[in-house]
Protein backbone atom coordinates (compact mmCIF):
# COMPACT_ATOMS: atom_id res chain seq x y z
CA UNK A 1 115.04 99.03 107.96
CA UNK A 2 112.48 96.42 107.55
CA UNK A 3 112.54 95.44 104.21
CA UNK A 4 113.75 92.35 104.60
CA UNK A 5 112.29 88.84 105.35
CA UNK A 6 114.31 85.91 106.87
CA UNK A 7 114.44 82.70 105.24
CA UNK A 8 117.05 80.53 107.11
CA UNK A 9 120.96 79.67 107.84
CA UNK A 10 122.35 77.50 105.18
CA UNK A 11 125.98 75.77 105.02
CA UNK A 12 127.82 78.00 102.57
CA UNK A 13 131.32 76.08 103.00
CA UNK A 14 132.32 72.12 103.97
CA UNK A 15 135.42 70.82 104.51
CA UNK A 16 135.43 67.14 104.96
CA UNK A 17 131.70 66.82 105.34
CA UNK A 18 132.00 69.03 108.17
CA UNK A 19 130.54 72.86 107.69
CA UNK A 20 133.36 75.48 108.02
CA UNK A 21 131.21 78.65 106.86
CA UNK A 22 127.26 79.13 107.53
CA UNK A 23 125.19 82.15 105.52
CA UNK A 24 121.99 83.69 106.35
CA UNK A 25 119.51 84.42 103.39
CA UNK A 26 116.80 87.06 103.38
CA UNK A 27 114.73 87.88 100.75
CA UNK A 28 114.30 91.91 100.22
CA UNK A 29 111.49 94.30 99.22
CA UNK A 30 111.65 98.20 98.01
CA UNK A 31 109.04 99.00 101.08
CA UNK A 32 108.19 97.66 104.61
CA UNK A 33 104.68 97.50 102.93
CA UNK A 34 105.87 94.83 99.87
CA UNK A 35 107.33 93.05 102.53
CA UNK A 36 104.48 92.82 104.90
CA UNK A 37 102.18 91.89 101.73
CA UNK A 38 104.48 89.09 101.11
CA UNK A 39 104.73 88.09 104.34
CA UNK A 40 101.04 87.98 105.50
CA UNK A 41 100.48 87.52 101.85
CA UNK A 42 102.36 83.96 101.46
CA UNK A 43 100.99 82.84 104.82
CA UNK A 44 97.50 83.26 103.54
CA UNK A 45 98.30 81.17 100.41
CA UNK A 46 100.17 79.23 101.68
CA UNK A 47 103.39 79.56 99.45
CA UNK A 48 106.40 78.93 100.43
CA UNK A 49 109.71 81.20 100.68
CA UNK A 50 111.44 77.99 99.89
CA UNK A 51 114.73 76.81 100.65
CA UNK A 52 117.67 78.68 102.75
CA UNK A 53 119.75 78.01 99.89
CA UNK A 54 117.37 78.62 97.15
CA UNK A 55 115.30 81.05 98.48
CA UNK A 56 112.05 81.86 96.73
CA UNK A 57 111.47 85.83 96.48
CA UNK A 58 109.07 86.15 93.61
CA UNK A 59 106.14 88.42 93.61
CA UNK A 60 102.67 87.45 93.76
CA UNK A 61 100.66 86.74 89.83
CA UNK A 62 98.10 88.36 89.54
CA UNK A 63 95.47 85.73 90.60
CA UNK A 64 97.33 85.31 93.72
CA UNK A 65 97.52 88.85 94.55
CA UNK A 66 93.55 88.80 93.71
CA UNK A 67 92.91 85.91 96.01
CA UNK A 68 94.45 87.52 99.44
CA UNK A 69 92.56 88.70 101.82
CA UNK A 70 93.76 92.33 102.76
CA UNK A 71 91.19 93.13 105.11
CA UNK A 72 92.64 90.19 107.05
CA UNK A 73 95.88 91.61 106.91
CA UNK A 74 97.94 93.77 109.46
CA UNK A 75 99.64 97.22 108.86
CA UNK A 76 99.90 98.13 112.04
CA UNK A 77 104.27 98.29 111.22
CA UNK A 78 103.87 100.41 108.53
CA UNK A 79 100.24 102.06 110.10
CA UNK A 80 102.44 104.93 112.09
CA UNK A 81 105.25 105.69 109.23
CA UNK A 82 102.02 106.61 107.43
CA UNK A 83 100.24 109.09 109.87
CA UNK A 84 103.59 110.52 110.70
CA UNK A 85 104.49 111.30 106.57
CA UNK A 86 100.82 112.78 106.14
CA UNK A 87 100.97 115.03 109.59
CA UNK A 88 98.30 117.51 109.71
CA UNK A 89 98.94 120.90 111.15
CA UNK A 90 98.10 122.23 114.33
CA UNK A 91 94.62 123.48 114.38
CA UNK A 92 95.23 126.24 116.89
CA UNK A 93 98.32 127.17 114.47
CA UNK A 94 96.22 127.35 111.21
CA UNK A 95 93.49 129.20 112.46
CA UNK A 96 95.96 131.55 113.89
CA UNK A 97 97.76 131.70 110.52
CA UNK A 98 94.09 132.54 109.02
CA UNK A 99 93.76 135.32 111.02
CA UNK A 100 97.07 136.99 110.39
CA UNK A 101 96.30 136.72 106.61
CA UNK A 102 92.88 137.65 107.11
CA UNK A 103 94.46 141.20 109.36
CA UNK A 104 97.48 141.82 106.71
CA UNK A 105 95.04 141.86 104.25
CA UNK A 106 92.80 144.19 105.87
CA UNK A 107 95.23 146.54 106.44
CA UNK A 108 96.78 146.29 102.59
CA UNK A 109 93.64 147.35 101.63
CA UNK A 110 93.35 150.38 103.78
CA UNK A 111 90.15 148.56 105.84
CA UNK A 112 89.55 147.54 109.21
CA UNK A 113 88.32 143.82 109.87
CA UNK A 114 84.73 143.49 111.27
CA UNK A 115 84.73 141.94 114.51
């Protein structure tokens, strides 16, 4: 879903100094857009996501989050889930739909529309 970001593979399980059992670790936002902030976010501050093991999946203080640079950042991932949630409709459609309610209430009112 794209919330997550990868940190690394760590040994989760040794037997005789040899590893029997390796685990991935992510750490994992409530939006692709918290995520993306981090990412680019980190990157520009140069903090790490620390260790595999010990992953580091804080959130920004407030004087980091005012030092980044969001201009310099990308959306583009998160750019199209936007335009697609805020669709606008059809222009032909709405005018259409204007016209009807513009005629229905003509005739409710026992008048004909000007053309």
């Amino acid at each position: 879903m794209g919330l997550c970001h990868y940190v690394g593979t760590y040994c989760s399980q040794k037997v005789l100094f040899v590893c029997t059992a390796k685990r991935k670790s992510y750490c994992c936002f409530p939006s692709k857009l918290s995520r993306i902030l981090q990412e680019q976010g980190r990157a520009q501050l140069r903090v790490s996501w620390g260790e595999a093991k010990y992953p580091d999946c804080r959130g920004f203080t407030v004087i980091e989050f005012q030092r980044l640079d969001l201009g310099k950042m990308d959306f583009s991932e998160v750019y199209a889930e936007f335009t697609q949630a805020v669709k606008l409709p059809d222009e032909v459609a709405a005018a259409a739909q204007i016209q009807d309610r513009i005629r229905e209430y003509y005739q409710l009112h026992g008048q004909t529309p000007s053309p």
